[in-house]
Protein backbone atom coordinates (compact mmCIF):
# COMPACT_ATOMS: atom_id res chain seq x y z
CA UNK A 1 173.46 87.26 151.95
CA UNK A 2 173.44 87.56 148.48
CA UNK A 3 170.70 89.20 146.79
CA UNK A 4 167.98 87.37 144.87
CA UNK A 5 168.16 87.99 140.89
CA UNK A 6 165.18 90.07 139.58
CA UNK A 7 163.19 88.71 136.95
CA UNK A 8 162.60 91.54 134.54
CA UNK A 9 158.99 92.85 134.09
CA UNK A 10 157.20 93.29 130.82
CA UNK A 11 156.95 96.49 131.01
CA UNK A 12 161.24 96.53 131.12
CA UNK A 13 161.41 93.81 128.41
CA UNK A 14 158.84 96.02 125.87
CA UNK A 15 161.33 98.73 126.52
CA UNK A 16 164.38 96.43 126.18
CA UNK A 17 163.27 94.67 122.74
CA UNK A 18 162.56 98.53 121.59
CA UNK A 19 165.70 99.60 122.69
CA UNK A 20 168.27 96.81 121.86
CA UNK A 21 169.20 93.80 124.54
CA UNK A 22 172.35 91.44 124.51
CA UNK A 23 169.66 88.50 125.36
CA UNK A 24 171.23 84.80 124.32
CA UNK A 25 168.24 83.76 122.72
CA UNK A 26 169.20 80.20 123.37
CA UNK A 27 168.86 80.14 127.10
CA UNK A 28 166.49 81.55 129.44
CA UNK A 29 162.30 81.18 128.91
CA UNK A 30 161.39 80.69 125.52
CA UNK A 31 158.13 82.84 126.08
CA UNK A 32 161.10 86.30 126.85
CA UNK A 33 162.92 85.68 123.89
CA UNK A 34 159.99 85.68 121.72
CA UNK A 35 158.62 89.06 122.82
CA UNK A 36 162.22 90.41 122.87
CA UNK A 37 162.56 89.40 119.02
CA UNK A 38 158.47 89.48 118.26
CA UNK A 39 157.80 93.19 119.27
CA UNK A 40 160.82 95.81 117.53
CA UNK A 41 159.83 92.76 114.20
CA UNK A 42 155.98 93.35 114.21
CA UNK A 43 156.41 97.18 114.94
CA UNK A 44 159.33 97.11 112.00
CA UNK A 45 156.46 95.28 109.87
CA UNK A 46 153.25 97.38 110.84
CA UNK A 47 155.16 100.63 109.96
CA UNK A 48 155.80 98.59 106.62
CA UNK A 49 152.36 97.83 106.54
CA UNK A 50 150.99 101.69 106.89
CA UNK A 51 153.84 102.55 104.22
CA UNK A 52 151.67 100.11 101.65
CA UNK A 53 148.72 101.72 102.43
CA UNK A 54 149.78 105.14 102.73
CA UNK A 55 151.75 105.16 99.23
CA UNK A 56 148.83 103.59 97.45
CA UNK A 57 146.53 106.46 99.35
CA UNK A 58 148.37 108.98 97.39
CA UNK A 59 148.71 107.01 94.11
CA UNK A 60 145.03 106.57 93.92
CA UNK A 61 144.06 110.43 93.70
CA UNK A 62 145.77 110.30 90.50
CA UNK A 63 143.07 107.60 89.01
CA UNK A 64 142.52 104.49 88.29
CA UNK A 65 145.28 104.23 85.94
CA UNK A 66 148.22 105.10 88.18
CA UNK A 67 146.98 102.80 90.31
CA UNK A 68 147.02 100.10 88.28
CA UNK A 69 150.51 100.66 86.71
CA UNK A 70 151.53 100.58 90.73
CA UNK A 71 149.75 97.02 90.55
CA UNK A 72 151.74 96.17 87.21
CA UNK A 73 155.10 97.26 88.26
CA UNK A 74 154.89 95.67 91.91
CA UNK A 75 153.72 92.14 89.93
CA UNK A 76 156.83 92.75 87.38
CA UNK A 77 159.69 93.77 89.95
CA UNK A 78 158.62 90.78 92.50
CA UNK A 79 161.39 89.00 90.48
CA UNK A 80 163.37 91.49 92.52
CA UNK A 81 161.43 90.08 96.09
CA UNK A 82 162.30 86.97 95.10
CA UNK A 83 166.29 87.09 94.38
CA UNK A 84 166.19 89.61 97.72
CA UNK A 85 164.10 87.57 99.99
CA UNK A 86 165.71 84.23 98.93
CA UNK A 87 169.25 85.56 99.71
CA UNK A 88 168.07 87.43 103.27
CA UNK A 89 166.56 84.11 104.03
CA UNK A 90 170.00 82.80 103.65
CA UNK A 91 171.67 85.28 105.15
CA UNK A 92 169.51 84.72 108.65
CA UNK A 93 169.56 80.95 108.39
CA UNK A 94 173.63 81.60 107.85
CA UNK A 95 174.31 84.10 110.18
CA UNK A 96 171.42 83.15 113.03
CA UNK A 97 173.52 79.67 113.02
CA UNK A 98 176.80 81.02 113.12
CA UNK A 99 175.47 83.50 116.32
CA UNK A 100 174.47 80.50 117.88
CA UNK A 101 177.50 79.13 117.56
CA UNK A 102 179.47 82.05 119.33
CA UNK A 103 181.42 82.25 115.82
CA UNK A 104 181.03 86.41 115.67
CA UNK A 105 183.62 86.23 113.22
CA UNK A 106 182.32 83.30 111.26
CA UNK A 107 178.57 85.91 111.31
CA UNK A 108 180.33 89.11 110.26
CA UNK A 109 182.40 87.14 107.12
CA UNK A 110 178.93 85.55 105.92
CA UNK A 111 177.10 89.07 106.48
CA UNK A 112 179.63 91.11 104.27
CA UNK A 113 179.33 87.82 101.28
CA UNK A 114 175.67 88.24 101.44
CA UNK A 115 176.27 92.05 100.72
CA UNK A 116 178.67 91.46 97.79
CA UNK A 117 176.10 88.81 95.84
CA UNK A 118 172.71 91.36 96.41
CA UNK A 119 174.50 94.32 94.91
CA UNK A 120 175.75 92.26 91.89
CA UNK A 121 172.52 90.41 91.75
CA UNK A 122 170.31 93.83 91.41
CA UNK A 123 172.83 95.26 88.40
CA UNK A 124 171.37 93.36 85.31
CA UNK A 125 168.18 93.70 86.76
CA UNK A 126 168.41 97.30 86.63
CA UNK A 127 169.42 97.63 83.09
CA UNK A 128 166.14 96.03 82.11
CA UNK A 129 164.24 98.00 83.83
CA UNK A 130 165.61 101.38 82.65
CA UNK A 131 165.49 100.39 79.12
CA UNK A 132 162.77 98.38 78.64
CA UNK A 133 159.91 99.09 80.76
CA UNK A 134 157.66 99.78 78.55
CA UNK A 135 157.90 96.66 76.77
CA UNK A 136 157.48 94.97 79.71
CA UNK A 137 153.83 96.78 80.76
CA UNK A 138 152.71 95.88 77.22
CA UNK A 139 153.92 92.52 78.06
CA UNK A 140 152.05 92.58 81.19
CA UNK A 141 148.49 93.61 79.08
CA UNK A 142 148.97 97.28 80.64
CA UNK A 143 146.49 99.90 78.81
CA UNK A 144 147.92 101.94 76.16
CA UNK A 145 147.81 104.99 78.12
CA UNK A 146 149.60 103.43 80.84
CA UNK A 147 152.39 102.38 78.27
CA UNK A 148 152.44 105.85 76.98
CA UNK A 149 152.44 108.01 80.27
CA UNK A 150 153.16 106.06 83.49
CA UNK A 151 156.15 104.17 82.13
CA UNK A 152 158.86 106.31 84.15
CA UNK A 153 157.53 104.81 87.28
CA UNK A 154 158.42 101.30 86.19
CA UNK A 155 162.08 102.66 85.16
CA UNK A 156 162.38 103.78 88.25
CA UNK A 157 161.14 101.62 90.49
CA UNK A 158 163.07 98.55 89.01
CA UNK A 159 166.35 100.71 87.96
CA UNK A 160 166.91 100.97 91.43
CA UNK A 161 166.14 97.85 92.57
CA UNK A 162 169.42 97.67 94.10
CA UNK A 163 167.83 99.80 97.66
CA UNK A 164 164.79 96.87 97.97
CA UNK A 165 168.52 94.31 97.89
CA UNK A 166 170.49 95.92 100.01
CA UNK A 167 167.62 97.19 102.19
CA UNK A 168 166.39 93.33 102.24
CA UNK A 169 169.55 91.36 103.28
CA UNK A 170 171.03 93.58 105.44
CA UNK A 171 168.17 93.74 107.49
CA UNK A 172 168.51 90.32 107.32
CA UNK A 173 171.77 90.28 108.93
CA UNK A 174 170.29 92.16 112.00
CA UNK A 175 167.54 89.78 112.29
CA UNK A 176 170.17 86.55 112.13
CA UNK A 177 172.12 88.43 114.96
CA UNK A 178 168.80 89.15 116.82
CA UNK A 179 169.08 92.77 116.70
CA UNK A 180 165.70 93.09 116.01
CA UNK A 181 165.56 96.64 117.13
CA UNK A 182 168.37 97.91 114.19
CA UNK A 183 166.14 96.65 111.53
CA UNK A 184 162.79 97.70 112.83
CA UNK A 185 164.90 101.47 113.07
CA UNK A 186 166.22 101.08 109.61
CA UNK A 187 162.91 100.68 108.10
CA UNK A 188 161.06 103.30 110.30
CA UNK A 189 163.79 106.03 108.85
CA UNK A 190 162.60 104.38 105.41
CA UNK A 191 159.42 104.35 105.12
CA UNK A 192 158.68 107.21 107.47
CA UNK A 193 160.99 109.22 104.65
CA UNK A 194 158.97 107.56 102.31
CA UNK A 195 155.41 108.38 103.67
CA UNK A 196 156.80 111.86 104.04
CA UNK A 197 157.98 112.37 100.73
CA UNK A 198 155.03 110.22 98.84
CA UNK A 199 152.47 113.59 98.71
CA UNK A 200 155.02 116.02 98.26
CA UNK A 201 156.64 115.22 95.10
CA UNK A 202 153.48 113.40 93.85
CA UNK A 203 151.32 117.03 94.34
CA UNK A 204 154.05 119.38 94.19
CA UNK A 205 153.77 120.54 97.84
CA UNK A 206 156.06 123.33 98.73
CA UNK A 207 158.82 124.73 96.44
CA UNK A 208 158.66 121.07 95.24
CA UNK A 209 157.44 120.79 91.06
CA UNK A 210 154.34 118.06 90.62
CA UNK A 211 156.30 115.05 89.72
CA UNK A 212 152.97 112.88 89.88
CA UNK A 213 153.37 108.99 89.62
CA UNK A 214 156.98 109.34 89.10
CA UNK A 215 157.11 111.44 92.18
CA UNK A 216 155.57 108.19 93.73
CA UNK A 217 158.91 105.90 92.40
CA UNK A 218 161.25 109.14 93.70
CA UNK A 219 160.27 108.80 97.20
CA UNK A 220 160.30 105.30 97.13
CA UNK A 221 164.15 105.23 96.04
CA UNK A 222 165.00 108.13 98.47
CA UNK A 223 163.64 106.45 101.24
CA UNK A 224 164.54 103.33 100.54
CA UNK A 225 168.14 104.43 100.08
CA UNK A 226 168.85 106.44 103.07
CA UNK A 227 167.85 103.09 105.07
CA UNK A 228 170.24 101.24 103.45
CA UNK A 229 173.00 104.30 104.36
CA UNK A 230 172.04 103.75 107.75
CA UNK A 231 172.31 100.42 107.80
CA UNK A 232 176.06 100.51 106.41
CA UNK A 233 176.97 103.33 109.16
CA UNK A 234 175.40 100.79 111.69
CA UNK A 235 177.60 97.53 110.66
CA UNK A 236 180.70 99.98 110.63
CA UNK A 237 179.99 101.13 113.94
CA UNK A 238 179.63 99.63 117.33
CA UNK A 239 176.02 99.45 118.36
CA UNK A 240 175.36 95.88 116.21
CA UNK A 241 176.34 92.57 116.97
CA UNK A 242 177.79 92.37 113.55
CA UNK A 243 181.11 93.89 113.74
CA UNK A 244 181.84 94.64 110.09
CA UNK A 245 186.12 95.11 109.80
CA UNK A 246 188.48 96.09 106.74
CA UNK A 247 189.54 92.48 107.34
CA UNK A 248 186.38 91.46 106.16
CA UNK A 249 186.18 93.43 102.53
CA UNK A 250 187.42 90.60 100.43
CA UNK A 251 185.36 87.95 98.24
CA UNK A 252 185.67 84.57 100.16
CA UNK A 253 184.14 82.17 97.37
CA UNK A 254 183.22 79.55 100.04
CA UNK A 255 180.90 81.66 102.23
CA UNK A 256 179.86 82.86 98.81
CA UNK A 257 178.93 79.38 97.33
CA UNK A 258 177.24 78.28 100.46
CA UNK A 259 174.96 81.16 100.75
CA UNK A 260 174.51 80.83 97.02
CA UNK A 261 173.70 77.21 97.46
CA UNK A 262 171.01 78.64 100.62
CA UNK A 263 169.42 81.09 99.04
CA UNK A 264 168.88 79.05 95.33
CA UNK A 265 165.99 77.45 97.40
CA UNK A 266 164.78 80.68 98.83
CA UNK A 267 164.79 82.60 95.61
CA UNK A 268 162.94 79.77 93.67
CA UNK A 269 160.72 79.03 96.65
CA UNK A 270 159.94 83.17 95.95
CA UNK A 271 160.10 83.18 92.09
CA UNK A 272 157.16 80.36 92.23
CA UNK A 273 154.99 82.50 94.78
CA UNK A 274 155.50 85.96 93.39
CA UNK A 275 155.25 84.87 89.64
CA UNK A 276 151.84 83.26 90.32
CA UNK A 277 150.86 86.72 91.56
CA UNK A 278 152.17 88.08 88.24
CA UNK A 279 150.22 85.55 86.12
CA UNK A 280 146.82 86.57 88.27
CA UNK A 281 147.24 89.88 87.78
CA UNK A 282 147.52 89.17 84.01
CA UNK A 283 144.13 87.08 84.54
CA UNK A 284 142.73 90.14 85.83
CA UNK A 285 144.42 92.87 83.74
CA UNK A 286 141.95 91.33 80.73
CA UNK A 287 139.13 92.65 82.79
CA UNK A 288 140.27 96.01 82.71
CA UNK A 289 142.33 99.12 85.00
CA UNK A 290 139.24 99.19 87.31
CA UNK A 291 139.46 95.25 88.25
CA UNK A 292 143.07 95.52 88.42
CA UNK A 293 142.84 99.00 90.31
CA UNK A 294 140.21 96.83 93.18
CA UNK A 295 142.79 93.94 93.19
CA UNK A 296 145.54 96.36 94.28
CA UNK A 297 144.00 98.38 96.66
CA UNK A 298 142.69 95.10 98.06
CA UNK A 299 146.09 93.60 98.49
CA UNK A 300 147.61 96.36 99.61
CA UNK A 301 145.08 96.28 102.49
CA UNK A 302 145.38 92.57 103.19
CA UNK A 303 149.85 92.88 103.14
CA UNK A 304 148.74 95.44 105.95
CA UNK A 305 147.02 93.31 107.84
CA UNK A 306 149.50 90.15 107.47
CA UNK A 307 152.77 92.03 107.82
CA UNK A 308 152.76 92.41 111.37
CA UNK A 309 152.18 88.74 111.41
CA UNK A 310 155.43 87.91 109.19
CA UNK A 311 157.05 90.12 112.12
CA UNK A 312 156.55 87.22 114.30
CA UNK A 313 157.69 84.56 111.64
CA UNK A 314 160.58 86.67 111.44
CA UNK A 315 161.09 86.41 115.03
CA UNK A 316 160.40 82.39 114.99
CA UNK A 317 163.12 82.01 112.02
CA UNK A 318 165.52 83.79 114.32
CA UNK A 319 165.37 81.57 116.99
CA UNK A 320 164.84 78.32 115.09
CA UNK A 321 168.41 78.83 113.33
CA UNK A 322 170.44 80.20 116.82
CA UNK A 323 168.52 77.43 118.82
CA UNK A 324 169.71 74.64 116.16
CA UNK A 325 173.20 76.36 115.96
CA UNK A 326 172.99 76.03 119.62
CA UNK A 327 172.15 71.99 119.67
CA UNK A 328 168.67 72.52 120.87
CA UNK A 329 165.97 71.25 118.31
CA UNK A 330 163.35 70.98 120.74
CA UNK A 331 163.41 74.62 122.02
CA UNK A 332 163.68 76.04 118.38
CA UNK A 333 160.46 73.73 117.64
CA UNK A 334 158.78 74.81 120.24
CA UNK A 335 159.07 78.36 119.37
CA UNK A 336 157.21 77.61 116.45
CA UNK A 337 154.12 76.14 117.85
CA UNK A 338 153.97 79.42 120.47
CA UNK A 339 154.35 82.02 117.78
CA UNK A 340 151.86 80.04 115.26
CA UNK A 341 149.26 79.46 118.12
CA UNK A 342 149.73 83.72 118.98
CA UNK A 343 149.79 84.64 114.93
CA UNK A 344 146.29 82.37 114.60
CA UNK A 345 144.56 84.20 117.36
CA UNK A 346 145.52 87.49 116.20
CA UNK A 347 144.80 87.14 112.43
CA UNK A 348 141.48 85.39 112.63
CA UNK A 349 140.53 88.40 114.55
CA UNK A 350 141.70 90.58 111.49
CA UNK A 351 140.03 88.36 109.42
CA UNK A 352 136.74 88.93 110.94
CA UNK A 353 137.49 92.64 110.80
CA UNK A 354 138.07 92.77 107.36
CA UNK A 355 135.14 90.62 106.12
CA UNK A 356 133.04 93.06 107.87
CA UNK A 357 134.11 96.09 106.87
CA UNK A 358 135.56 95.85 103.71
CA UNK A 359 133.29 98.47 102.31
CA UNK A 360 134.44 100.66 104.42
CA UNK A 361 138.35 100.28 104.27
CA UNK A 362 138.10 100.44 100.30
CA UNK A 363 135.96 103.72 100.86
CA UNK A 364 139.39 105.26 102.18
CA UNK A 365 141.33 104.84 99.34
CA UNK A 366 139.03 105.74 96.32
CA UNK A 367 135.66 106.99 95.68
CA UNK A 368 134.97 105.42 92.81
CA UNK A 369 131.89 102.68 93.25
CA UNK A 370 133.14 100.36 90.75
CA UNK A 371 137.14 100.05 92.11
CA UNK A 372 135.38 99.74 95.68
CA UNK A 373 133.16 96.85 94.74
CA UNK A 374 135.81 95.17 93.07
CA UNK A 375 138.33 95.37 96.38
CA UNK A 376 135.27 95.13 99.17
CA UNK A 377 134.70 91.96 97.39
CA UNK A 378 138.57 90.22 97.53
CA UNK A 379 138.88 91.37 100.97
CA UNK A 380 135.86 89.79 101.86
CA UNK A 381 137.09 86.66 99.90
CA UNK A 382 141.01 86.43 101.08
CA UNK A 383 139.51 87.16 104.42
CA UNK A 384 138.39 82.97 104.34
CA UNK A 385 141.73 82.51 104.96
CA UNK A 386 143.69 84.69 107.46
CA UNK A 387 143.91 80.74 109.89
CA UNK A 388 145.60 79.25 107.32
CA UNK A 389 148.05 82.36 106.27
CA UNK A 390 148.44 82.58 109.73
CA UNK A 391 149.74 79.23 110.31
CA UNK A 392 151.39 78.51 106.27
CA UNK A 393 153.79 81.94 107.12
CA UNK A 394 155.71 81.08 110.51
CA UNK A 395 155.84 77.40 109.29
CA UNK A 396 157.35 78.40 105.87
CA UNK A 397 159.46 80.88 107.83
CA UNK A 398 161.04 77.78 110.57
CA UNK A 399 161.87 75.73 107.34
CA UNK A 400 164.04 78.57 105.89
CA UNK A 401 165.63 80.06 109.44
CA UNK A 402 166.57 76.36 109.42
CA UNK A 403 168.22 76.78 106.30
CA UNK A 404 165.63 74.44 104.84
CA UNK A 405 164.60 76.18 101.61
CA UNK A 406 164.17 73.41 99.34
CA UNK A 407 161.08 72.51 101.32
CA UNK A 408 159.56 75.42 101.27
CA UNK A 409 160.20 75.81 97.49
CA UNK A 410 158.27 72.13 96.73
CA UNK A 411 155.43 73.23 98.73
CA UNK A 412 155.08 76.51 96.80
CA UNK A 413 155.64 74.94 93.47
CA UNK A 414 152.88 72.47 94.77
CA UNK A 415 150.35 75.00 95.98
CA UNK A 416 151.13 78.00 93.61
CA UNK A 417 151.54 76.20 89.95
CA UNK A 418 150.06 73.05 89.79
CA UNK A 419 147.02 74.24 92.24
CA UNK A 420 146.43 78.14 92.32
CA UNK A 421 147.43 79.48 88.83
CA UNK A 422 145.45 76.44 86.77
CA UNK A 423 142.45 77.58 89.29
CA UNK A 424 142.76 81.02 88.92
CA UNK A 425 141.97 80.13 85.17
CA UNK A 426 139.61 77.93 85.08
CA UNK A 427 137.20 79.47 87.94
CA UNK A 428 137.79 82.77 86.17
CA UNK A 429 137.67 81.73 82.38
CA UNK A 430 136.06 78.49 81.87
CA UNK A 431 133.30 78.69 84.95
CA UNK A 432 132.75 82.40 84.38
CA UNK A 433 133.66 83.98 87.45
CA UNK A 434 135.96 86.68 86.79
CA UNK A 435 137.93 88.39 89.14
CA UNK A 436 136.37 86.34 91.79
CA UNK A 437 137.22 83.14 90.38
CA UNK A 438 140.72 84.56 91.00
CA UNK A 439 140.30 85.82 94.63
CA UNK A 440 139.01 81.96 95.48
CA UNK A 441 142.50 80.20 93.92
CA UNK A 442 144.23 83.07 96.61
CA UNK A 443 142.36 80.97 99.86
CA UNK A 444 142.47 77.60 98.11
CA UNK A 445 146.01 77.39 97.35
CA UNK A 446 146.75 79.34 100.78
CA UNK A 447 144.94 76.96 103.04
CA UNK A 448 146.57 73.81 100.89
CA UNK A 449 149.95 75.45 101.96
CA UNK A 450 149.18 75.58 105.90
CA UNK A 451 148.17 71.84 105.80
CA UNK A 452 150.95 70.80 104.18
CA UNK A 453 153.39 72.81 105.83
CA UNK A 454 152.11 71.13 108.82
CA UNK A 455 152.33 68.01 107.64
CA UNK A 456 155.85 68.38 106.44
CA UNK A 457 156.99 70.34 109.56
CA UNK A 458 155.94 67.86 111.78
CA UNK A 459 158.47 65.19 110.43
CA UNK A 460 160.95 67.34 112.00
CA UNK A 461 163.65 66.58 109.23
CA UNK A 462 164.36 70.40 108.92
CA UNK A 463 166.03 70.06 112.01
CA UNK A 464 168.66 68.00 110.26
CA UNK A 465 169.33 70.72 108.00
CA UNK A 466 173.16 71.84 107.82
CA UNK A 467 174.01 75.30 106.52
């Protein structure tokens, strides 16, 4: 008699999605393939998460000041985010497809393209930033003293932009291929070294010199770039899906153009988001370093509470692009209406956290009353609309795993330009509301995403999508 298949237990597929599976994420129960992706993504994420908190921790015992040129520099070099998240969105959507179409080969030729167009991307990027950073903080309103003395943080952080790339769209590859587990690994080793290194070079722990701020930028590089050499040793080994080959180290302009012609709507869709965050923090730097201190403390709070969250949009981009490259629409939808419905429940919890005890979570960062009123009262004002972000990520995230970026991009020119930045402006300048007139456009143009997201995604012409 032959013996009856065991279904695995959860405790076996928590272990499995930590550990690595060969699960064909286009067969089997949908509910097994999104914990198998979800879980190594949101633990890859939360560590991400802590790493934000934990660098601007440090940061913020050196004042006001060097925590506002962290706020500066992360608003200037999100023209980095956008050129590396627009191509790693391409690079799943590519590869995710090609996995699901059993084309290994087809995966491991895109992967190694993708590779070739960050590390050219991040060169002339990185010339600016060694040689002109200060001009840019002046640009940016930045204090005089900030120009002056916190400058080499700024060179540093966008003269090696190349690490956020690489570290970016090859994780990206791992993702596409569902090897969840490699990516949430690589950035553990990352920021972990990170984390590590953040209070040593910063204070001078050790037989280490006090580097300060710059200190900060060091162990963001270091860390950053030993992830990415552990990525390369993975795709050159044989524990990924992605079997990277000496066959496969040559320029192949057609893989090249059509992750070009991808990631054009990912990278805009990201240059219209991030630059409205550069233009608010503009809007706020005319208040002053404390505002602009509050703001970033704030944020970095709130990206720890949503990251885990873009874990499981992660996870729903994955299997929206294998389950179309597998002919199966309806499964890849419904994998977004089970991840959004989880992702709602768990961030309007967070949100209710966070409203209550703002106070508190600023307290842990700084001690100074005026930078904790500023942040207690954005958290408490963001917090309006953790549903919405909830929802507006893994819907924004199905459009581009289904290679779908224009979408995406029209919404966020939509919500972001002609809605949040005029806003922003006008409840802050014209109504007199200051730094809270800015916090409001945040939820406004947030929510107006989710709905029409919804809208949109419920057509159900990103399932046409080729790529």
């Amino acid at each position: 008699m032959q013996a009856e298949k065991k279904t695995p237990s959860l405790l076996s597929d928590i272990k499995s999605s930590i550990t690595g599976t060969e699960q064909d994420f286009t067969e089997g129960k949908l509910g097994r393939a999104i914990l198998l992706l979800s879980i190594p993504m949101v633990l890859e994420m939360s560590l991400e998460s802590i790493f934000a908190v934990a660098d601007i921790f440090f940061v913020s015992k050196l004042g006001p000041q060097a925590v506002a040129t962290v706020g500066i520099t992360e608003s200037l070099i999100t023209i980095v985010y956008a050129i590396a998240i627009g191509l790693a969105m391409a690079t799943t959507a590519v590869v995710s497809r090609r996995i699901g179409e059993k084309d290994h080969e087809g995966a491991a030729k895109a992967s190694v393209q993708a590779i070739i167009v960050a590390f050219i991307a991040s060169l002339p990027i990185a010339l600016i930033g060694i040689f002109f950073s200060s001009e840019l903080l002046g640009f940016m309103g930045a204090e005089e003293v900030i120009i002056s003395e916190y400058s080499n943080y700024t060179s540093i952080m966008i003269g090696f932009n190349v690490v956020i790339m690489l570290l970016f769209v090859i994780n990206a590859i791992f993702r596409g291929a569902g090897d969840a587990s490699i990516s949430m690994r690589v950035l553990w080793l990352a920021n972990g070294l990170n984390i590590v290194l953040d209070p040593i070079l910063i204070f001078g722990w050790w037989i280490f010199p006090e580097l300060g701020i710059k200190g900060a930028a060091l162990a963001t590089v270091i860390g950053r770039g030993t992830g990415v050499l552990f990525q390369l040793y993975i795709l050159i080994g044989d524990s990924s899906r992605i079997k990277i080959l000496k066959s496969h180290l040559v320029i192949q302009w057609d893989i090249i153009k059509n992750l070009i012609r991808v990631s054009i709507g990912g990278i805009f869709q990201w240059i219209i988001a991030t630059s409205s965050w550069v233009i608010l923090v503009k809007i706020l730097s005319s208040y002053g370093s404390i505002v602009v201190a509050g703001y970033t403390i704030a944020i970095r709070i709130f990206i720890f509470s949503i990251l885990p969250s873009w874990g499981m949009s992660n996870a729903a981009a994955t299997l929206v692009g294998q389950n179309l490259g597998a002919n199966k629409p309806s499964r890849a939808e419904k994998s977004v209406w089970t991840v959004s419905g989880i992702n709602m429940v768990f961030l309007g919890i967070v949100g209710i956290l966070f409203y209550t005890f703002a106070d508190f979570l600023m307290q842990l960062f700084t001690g100074d009353q005026q930078v904790i009123e500023v942040g207690a009262k954005c958290l408490q004002i963001i917090s309006y609309g953790y549903l919405a972000y909830a929802f507006g990520m893994v819907v924004i995230q199905a459009f581009n795993g289904a290679g779908d970026t224009k979408t995406p991009t029209i919404i966020n020119f939509i919500c972001f330009w002609l809605v949040e930045i005029p806003l922003a402006y006008f409840l802050a300048k014209e109504l007199g509301w200051a730094q809270e007139g800015v916090f409001y456009s945040i939820v406004i143009a947030e929510t107006l995403l989710g709905i029409i997201g919804l809208i949109l995604f419920k057509q159900g012409k990103w399932k046409e999508t080729k790529v």
